[in-house]
C-alpha atoms as a PDB file:
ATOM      1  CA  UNK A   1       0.000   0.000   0.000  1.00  0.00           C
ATOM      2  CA  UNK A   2       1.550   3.503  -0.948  1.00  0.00           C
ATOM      3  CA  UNK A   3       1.506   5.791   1.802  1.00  0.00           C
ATOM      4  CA  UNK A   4      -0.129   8.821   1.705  1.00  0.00           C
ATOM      5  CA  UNK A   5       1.362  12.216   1.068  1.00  0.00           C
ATOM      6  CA  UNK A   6       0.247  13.617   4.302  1.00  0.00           C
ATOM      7  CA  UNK A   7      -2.223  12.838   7.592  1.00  0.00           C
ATOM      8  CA  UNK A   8      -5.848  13.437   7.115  1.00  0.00           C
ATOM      9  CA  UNK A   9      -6.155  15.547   9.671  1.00  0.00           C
ATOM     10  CA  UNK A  10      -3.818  18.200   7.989  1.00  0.00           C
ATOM     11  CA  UNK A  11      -4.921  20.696   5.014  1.00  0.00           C
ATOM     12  CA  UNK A  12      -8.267  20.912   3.586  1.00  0.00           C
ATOM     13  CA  UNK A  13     -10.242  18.183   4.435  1.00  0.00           C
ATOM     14  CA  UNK A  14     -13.006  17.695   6.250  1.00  0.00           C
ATOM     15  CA  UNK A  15     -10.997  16.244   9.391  1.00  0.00           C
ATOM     16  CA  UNK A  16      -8.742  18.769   9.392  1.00  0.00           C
ATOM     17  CA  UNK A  17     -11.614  21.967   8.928  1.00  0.00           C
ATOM     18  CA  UNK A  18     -13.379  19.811  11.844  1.00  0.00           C
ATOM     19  CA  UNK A  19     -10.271  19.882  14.257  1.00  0.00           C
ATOM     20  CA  UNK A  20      -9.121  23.129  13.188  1.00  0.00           C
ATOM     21  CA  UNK A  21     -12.903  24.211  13.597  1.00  0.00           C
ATOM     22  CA  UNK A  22     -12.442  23.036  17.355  1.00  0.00           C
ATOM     23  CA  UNK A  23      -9.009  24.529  18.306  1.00  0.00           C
ATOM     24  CA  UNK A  24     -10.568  28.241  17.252  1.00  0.00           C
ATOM     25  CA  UNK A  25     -13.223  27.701  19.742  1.00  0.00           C
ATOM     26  CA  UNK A  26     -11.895  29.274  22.534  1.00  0.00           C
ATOM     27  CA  UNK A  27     -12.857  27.330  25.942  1.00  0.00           C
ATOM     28  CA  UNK A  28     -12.140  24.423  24.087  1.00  0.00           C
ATOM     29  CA  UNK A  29      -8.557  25.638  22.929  1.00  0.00           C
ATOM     30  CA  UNK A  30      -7.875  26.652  26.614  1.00  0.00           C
ATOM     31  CA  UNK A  31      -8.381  23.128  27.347  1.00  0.00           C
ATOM     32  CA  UNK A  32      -6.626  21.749  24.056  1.00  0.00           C
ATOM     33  CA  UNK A  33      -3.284  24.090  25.267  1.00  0.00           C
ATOM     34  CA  UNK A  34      -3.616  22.483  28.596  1.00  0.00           C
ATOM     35  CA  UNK A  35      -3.672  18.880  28.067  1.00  0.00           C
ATOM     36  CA  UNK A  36      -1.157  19.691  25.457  1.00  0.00           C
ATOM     37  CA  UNK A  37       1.519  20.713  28.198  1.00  0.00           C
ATOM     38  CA  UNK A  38      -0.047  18.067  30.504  1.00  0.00           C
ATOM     39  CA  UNK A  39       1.243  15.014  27.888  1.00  0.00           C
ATOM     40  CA  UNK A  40       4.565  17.023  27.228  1.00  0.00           C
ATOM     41  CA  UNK A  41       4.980  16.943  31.039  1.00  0.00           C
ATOM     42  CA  UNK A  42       4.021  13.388  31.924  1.00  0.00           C
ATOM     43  CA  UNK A  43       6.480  11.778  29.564  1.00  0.00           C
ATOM     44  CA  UNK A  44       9.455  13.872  30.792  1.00  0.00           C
ATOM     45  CA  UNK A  45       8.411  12.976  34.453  1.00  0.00           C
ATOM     46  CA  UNK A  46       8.037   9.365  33.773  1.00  0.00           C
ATOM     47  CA  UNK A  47      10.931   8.968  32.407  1.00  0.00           C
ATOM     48  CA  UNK A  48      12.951  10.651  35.106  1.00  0.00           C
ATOM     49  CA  UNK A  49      13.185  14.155  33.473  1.00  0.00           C
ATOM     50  CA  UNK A  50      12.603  16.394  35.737  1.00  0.00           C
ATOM     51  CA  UNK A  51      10.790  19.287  34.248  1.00  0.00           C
ATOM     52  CA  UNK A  52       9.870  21.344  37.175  1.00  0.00           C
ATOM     53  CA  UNK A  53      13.147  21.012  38.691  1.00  0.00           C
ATOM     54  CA  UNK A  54      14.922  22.443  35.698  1.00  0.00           C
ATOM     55  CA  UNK A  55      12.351  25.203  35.516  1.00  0.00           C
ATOM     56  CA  UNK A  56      12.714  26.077  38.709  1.00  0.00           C
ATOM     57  CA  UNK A  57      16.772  26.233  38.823  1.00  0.00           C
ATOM     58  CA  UNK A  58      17.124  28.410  35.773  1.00  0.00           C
ATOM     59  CA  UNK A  59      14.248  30.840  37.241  1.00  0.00           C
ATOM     60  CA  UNK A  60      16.231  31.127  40.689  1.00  0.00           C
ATOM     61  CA  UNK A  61      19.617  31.400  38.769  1.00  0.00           C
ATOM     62  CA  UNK A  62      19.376  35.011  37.861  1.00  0.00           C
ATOM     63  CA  UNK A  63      19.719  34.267  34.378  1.00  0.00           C
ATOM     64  CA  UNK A  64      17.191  36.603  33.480  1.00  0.00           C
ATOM     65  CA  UNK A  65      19.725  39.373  34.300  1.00  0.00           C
ATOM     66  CA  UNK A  66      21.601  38.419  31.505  1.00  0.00           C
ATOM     67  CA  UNK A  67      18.941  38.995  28.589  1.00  0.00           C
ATOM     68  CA  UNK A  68      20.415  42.412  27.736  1.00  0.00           C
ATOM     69  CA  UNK A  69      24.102  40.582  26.693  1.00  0.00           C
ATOM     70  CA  UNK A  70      21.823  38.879  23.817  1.00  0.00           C
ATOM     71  CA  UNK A  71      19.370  41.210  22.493  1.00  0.00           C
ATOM     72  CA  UNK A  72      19.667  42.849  19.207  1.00  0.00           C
ATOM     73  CA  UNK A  73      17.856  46.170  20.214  1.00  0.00           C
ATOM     74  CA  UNK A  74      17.148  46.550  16.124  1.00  0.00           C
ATOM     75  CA  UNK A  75      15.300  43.246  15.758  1.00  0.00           C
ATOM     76  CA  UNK A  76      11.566  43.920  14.835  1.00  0.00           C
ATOM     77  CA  UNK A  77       9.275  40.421  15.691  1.00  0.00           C
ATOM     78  CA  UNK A  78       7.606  39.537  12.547  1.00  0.00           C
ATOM     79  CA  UNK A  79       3.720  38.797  12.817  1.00  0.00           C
ATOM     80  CA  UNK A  80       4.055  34.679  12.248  1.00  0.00           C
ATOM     81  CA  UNK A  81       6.450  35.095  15.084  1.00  0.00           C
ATOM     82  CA  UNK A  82       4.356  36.429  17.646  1.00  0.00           C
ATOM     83  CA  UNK A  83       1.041  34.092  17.705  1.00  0.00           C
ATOM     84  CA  UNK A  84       0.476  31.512  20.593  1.00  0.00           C
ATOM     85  CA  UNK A  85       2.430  28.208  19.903  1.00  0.00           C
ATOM     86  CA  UNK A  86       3.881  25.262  22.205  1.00  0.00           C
ATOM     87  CA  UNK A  87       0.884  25.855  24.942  1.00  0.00           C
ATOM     88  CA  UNK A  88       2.362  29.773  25.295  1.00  0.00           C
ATOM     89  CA  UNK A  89       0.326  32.494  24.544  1.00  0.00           C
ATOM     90  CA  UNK A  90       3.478  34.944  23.784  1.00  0.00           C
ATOM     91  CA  UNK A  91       5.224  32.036  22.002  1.00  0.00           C
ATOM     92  CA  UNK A  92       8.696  31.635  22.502  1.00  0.00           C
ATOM     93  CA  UNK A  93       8.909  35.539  23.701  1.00  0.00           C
ATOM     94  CA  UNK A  94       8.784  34.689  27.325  1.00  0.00           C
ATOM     95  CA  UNK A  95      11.084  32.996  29.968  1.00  0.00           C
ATOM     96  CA  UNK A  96       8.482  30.070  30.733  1.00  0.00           C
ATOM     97  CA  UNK A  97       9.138  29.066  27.437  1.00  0.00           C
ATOM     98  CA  UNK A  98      12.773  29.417  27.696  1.00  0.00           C
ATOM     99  CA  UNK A  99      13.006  27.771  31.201  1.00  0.00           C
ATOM    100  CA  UNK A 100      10.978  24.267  29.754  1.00  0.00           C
ATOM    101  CA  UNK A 101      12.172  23.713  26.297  1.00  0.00           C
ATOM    102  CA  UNK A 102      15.275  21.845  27.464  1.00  0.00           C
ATOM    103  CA  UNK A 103      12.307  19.290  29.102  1.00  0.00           C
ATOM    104  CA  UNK A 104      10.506  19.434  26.417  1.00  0.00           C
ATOM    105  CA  UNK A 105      13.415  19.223  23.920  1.00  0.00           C
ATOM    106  CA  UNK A 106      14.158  15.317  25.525  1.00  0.00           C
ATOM    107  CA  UNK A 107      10.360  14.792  25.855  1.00  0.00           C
ATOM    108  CA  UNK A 108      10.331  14.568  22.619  1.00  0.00           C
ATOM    109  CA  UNK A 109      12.435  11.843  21.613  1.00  0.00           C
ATOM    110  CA  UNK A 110      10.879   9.764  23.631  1.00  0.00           C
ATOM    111  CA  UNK A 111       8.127   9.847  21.680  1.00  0.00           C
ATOM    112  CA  UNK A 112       9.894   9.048  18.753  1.00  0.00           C
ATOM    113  CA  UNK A 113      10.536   5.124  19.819  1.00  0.00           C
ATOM    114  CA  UNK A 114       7.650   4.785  23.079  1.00  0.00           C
ATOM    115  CA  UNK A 115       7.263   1.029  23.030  1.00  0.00           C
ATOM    116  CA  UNK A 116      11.386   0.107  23.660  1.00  0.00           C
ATOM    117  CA  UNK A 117      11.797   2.171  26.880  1.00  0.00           C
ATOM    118  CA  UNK A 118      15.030   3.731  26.292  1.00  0.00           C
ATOM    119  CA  UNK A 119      15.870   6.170  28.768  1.00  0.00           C
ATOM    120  CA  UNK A 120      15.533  10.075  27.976  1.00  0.00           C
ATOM    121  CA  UNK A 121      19.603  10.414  27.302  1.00  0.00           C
ATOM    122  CA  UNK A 122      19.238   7.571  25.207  1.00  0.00           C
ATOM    123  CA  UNK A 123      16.007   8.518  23.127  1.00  0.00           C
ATOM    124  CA  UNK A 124      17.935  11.577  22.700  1.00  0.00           C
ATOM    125  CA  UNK A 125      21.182  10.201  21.188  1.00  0.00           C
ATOM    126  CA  UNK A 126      19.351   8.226  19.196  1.00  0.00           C
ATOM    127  CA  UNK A 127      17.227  11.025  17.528  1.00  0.00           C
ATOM    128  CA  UNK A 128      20.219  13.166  17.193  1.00  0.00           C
ATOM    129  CA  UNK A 129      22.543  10.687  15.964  1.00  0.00           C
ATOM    130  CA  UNK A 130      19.949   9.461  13.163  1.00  0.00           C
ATOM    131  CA  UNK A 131      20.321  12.875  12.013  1.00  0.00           C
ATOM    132  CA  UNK A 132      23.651  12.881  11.754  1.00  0.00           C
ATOM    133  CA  UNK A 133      24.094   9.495   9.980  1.00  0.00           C
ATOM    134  CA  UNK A 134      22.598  10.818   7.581  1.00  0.00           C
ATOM    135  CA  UNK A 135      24.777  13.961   6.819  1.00  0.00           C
ATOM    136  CA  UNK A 136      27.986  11.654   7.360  1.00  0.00           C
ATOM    137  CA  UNK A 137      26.252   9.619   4.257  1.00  0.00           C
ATOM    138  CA  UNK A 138      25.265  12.777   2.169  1.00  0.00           C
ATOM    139  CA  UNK A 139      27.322  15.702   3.376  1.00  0.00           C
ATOM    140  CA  UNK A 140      30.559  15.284   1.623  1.00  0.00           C
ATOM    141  CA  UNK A 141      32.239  18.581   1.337  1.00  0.00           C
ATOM    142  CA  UNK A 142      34.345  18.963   4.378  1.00  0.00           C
ATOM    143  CA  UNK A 143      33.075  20.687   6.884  1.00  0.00           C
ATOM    144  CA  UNK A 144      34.761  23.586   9.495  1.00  0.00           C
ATOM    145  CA  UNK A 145      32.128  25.996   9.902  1.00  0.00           C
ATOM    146  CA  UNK A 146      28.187  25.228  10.755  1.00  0.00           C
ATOM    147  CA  UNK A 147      24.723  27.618  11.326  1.00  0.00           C
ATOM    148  CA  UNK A 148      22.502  25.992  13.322  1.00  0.00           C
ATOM    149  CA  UNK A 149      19.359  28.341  12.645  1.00  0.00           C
ATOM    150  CA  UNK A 150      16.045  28.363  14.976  1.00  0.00           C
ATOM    151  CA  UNK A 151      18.773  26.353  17.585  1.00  0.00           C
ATOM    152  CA  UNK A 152      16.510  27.441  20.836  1.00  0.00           C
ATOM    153  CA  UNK A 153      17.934  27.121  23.968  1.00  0.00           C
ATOM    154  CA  UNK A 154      21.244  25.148  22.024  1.00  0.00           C
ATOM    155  CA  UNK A 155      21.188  21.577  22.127  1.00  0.00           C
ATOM    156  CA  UNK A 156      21.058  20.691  19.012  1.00  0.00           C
ATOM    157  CA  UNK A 157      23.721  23.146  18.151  1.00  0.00           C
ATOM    158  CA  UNK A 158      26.230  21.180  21.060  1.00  0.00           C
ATOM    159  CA  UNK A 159      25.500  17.871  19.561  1.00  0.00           C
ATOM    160  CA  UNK A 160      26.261  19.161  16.046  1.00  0.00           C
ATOM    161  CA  UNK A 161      29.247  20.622  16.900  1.00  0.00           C
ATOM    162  CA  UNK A 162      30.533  17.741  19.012  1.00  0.00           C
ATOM    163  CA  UNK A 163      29.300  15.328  16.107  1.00  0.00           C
ATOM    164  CA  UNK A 164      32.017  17.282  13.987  1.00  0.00           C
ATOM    165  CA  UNK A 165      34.423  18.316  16.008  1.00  0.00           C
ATOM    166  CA  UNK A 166      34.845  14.486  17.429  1.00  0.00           C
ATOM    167  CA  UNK A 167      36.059  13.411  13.600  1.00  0.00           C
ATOM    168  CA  UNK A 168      38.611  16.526  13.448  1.00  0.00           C
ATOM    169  CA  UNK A 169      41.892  18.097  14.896  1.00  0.00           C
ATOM    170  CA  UNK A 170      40.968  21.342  13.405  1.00  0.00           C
ATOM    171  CA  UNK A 171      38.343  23.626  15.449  1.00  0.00           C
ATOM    172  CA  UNK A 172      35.118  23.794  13.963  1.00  0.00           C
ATOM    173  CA  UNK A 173      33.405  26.766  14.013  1.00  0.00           C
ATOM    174  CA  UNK A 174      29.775  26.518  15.077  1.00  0.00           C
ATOM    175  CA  UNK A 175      27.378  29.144  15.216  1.00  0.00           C
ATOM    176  CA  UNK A 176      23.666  29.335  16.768  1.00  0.00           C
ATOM    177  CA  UNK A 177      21.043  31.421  15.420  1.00  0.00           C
ATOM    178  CA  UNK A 178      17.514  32.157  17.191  1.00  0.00           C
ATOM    179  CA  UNK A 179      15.039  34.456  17.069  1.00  0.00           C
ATOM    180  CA  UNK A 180      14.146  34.321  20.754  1.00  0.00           C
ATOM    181  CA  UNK A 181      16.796  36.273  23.004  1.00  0.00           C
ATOM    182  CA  UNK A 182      15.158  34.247  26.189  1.00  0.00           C
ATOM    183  CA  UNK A 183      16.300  30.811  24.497  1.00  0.00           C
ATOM    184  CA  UNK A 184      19.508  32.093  23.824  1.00  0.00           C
ATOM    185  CA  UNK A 185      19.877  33.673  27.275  1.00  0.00           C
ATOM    186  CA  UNK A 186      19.323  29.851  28.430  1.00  0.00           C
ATOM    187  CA  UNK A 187      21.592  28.406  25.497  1.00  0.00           C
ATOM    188  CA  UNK A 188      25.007  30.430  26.746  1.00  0.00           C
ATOM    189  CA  UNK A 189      24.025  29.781  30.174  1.00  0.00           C
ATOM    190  CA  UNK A 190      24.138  25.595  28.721  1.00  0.00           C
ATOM    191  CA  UNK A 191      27.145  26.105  26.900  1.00  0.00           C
ATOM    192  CA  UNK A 192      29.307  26.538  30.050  1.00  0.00           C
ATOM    193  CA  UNK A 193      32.528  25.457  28.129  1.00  0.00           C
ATOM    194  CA  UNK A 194      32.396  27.559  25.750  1.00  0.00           C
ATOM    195  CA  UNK A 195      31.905  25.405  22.348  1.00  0.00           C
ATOM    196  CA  UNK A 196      29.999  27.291  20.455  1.00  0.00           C
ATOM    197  CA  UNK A 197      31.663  30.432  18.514  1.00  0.00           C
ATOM    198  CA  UNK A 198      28.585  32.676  18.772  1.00  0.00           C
ATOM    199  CA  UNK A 199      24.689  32.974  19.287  1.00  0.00           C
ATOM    200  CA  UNK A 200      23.145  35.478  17.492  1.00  0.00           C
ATOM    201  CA  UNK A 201      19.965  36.979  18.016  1.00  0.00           C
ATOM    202  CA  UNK A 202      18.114  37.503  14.407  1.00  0.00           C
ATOM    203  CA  UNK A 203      15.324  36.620  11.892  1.00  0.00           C
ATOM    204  CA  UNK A 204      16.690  33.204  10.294  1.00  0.00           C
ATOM    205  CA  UNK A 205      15.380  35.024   6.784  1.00  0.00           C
ATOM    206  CA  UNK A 206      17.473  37.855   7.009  1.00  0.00           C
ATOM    207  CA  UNK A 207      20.669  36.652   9.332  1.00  0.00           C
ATOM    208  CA  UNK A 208      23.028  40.022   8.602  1.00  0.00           C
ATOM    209  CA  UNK A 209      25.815  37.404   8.075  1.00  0.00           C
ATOM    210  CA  UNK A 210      28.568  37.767   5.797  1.00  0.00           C
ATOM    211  CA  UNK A 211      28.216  35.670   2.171  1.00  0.00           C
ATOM    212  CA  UNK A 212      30.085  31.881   1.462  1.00  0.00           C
ATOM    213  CA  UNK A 213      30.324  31.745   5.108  1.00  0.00           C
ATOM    214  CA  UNK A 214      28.933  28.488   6.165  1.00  0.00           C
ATOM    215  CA  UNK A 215      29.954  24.791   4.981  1.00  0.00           C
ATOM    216  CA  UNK A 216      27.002  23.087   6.228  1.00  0.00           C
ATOM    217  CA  UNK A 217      23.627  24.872   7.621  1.00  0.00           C
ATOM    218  CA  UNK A 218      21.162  23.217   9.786  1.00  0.00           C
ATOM    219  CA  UNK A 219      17.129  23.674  10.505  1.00  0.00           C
ATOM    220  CA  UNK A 220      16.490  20.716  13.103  1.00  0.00           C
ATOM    221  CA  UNK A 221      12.768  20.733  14.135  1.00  0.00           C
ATOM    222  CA  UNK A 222      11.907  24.499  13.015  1.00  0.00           C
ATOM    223  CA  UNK A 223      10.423  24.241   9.729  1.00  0.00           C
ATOM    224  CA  UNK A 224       7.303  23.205  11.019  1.00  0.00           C
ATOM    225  CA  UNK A 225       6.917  26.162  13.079  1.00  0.00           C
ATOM    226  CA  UNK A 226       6.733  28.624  10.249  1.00  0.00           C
ATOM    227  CA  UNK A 227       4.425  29.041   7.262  1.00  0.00           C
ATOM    228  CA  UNK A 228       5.870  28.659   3.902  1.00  0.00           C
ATOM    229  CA  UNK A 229       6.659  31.430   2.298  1.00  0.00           C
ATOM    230  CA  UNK A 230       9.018  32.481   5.403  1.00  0.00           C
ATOM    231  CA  UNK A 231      10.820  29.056   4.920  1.00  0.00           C
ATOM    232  CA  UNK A 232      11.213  29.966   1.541  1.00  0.00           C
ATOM    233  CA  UNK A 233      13.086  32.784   2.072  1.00  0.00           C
ATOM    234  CA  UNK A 234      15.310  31.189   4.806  1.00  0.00           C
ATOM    235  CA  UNK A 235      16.470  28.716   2.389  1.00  0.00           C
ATOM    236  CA  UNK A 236      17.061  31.723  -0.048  1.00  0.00           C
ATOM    237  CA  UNK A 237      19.287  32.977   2.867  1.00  0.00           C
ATOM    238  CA  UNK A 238      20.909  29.797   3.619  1.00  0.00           C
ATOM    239  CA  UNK A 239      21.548  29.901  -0.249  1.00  0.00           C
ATOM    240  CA  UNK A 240      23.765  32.959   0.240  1.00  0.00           C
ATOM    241  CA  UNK A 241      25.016  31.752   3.494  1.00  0.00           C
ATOM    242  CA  UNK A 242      26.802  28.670   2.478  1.00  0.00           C
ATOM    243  CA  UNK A 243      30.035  28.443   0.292  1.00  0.00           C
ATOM    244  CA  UNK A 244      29.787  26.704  -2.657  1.00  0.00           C
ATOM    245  CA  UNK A 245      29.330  22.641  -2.350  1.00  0.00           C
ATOM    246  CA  UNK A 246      28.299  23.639   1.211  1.00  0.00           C
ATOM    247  CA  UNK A 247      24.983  22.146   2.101  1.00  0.00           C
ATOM    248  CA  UNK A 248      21.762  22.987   3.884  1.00  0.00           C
ATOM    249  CA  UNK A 249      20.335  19.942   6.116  1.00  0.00           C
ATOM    250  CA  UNK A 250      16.352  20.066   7.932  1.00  0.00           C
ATOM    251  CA  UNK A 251      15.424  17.498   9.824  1.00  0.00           C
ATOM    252  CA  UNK A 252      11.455  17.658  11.119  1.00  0.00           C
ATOM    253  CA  UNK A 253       8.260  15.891  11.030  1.00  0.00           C
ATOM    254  CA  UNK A 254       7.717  13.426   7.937  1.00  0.00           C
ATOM    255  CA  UNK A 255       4.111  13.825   6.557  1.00  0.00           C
ATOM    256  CA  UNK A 256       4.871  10.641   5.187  1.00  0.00           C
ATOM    257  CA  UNK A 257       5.182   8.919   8.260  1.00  0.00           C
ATOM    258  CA  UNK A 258       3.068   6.068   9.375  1.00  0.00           C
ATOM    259  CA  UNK A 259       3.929   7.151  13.033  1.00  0.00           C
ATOM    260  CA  UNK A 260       2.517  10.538  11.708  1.00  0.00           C
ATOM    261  CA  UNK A 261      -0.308   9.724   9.654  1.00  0.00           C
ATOM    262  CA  UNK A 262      -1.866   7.348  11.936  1.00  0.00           C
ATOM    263  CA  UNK A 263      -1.848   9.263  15.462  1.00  0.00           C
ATOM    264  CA  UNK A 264      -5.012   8.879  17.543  1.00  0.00           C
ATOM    265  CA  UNK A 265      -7.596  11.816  17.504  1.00  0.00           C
ATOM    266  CA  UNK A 266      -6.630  13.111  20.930  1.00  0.00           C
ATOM    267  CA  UNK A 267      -2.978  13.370  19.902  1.00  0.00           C
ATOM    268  CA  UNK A 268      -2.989  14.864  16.677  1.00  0.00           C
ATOM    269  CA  UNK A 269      -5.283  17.623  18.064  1.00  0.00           C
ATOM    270  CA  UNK A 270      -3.837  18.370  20.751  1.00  0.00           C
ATOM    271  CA  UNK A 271      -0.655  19.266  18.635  1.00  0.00           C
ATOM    272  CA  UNK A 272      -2.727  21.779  16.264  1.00  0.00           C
ATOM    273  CA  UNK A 273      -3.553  23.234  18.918  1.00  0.00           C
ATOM    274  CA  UNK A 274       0.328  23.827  19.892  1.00  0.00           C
ATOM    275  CA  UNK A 275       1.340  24.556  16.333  1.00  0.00           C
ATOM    276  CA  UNK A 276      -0.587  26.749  14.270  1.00  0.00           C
ATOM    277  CA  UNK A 277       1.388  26.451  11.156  1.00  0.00           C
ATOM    278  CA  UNK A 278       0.836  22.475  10.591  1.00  0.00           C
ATOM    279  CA  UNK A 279      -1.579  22.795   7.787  1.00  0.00           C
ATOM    280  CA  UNK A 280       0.866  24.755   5.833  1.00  0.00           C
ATOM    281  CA  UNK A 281       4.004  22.704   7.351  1.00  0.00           C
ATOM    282  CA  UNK A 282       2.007  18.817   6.093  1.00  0.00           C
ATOM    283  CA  UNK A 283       1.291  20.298   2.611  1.00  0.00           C
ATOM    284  CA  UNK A 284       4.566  21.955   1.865  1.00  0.00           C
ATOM    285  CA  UNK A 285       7.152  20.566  -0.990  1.00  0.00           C
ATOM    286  CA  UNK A 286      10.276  21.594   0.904  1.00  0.00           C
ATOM    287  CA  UNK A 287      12.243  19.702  -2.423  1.00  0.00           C
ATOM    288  CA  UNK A 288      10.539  21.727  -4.655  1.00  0.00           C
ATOM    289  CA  UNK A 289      11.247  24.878  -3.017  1.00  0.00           C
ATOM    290  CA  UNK A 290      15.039  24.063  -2.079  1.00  0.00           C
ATOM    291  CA  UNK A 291      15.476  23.941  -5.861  1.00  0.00           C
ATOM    292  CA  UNK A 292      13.534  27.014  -6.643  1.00  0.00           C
ATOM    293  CA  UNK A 293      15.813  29.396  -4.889  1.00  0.00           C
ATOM    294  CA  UNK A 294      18.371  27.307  -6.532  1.00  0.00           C
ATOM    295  CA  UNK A 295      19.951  24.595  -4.403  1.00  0.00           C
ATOM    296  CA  UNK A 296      20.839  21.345  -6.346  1.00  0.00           C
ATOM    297  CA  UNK A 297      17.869  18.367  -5.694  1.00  0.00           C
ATOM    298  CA  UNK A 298      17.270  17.365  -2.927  1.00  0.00           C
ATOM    299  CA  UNK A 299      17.647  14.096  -0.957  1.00  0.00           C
ATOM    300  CA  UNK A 300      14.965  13.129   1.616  1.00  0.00           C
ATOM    301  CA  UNK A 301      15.267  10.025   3.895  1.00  0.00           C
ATOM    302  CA  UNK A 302      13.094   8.973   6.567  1.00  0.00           C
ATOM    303  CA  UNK A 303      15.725   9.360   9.223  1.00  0.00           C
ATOM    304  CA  UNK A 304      13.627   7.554  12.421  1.00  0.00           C
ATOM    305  CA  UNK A 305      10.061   6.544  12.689  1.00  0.00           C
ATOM    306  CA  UNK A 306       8.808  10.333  13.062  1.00  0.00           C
ATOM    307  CA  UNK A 307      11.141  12.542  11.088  1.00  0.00           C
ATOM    308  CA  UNK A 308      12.749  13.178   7.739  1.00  0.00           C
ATOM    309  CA  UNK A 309      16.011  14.504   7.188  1.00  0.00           C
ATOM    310  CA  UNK A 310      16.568  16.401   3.656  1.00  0.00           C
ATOM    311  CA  UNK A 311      20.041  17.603   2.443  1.00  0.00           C
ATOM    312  CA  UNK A 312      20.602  19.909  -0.176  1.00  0.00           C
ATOM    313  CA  UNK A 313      23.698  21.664  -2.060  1.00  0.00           C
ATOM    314  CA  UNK A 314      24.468  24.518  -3.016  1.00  0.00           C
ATOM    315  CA  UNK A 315      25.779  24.278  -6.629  1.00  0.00           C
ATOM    316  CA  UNK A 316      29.419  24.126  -7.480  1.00  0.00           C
ATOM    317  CA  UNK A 317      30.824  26.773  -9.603  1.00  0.00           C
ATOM    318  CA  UNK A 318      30.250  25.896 -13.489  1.00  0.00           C
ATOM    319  CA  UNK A 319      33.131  26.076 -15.467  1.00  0.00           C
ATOM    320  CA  UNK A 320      33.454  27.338 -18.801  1.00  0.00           C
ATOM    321  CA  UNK A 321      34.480  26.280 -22.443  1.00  0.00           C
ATOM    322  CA  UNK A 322      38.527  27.151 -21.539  1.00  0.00           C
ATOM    323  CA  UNK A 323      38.016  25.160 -17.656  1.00  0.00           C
ATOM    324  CA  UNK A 324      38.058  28.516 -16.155  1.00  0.00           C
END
């Protein structure tokens, strides 16, 4: 049986009008949001990740004093930026936010395998190194310096960079890019050895970076937090970004998935409700649309049950009649 191209409860159907029909109903969103953050919870504390602990270390470590050493005072929050999403009503513009998405970040591989109970570090290595199997399989220009863009409070930028800098005696340069400065206030405070070059605070579709810069640019998890046309133009900006034979790599949710396609009612709205782009997210052609800004075609594989990772590259120079 072919699988389908995405879940039914995504797009235009009559499911997806139904549950989307639901989720604008306010009391019953308010209740949606809840239970949302109730599952997220749940599996970190059964599996011995303790959520409110964390939360409630970072919020008496006076880290919020530091929020001024990351904000870009000329960053202007685009609309798409600023609805509710993840259960928060200011997004992720708000320490609460901030303070639980380390939690929420190893919640979520649990998820990914539930029925071998692996333990949250494992679940986590898992999910990050099926990403990067993949780029050690199609990434082949070398690699020394990496963006990880929409890289929240930095954990999948440390795992990147340790990926890379494991397999090298040169340093590698990595480089975190978010457009929430609370996340990246938490992401310095994480990074307590110092790996990570820089993390900048600014709009992944218009980074101010310099041109050729990057070998190898990352979106892990972000692309189905944003509608469309905004992901086009990031991957017009990662276009610019990365030298040439450098390659851009997403991993995120595979509409294709049977994990995906086939979640139970109460799941699938409850994350809706938590993600108000996933109509656009399920029924975008990311291949397409890496080509159209002009990376070479893409290569998707279905990385773990869940997700999809797709790698791209950014076309070689051409040369001419006389090998120039």
């Amino acid at each position: 049986m072919n699988t389908k191209i995405k879940p039914d409860w995504a797009g235009e159907g009559l499911l997806s009008k139904f549950v989307n029909f639901l989720i604008q109903t306010k009391p019953i969103y308010n209740l949606m949001k809840h239970q949302a953050r109730q599952v997220l919870i749940k599996t970190a504390e059964k599996k011995d990740i303790p959520w409110r602990k964390n939360y409630e270390e970072l919020e008496a470590s006076g880290i919020k004093q530091q929020l001024s050493t990351v904000v870009n005072s000329n960053i202007v929050y685009p609309d798409y930026y600023k609805v509710p999403f993840h259960a928060y009503p200011e997004g992720n513009l708000c320490w609460q936010a901030a303070f639980e998405a380390k939690s929420a970040t190893y919640s979520m591989a649990l998820r990914v395998w539930p029925k071998e109970n692996l333990t949250w570090l494992a679940a986590h290595e898992r999910l990050r190194g099926s990403f990067h199997n993949v780029l050690a399989t199609y990434v082949t220009q070398p690699v020394h310096d990496i963006l990880d863009i929409g890289c929240s409070v930095g954990i999948s930028t440390q795992t990147l960079h340790r990926y890379y800098q494991k397999n090298q005696a040169s340093p590698i340069c990595t480089v975190g890019l978010d457009l929430s400065p609370y996340m990246l206030t938490v992401a310095k405070s994480l990074d307590t050895n110092g790996e990570i070059c820089k993390w900048i605070h600014a709009q992944a579709e218009n980074t101010g970076e310099p041109s050729n810069t990057f070998d190898l640019v990352t979106l892990q998890f972000v692309i189905h937090e944003l509608p469309r046309n905004i992901s086009k133009e990031i991957f017009a900006e990662a276009l610019r970004l990365l030298r040439p034979g450098g390659c851009i790599a997403i991993v995120d949710n595979n509409p294709k998935s049977p994990v995906i396609q086939n979640l139970p009612p109460i799941l699938f709205t409850l994350m809706k409700s938590t993600e108000p782009w996933s109509d656009d997210y399920y029924s975008f052609d990311i291949e397409t649309a890496l080509e159209d800004v002009g990376f070479e075609k893409a290569i998707t594989i279905a990385s773990d049950p869940r997700h999809r990772t797709i790698i791209s590259q950014k076309p070689l120079p051409r040369l001419n009649k006389t090998g120039v």
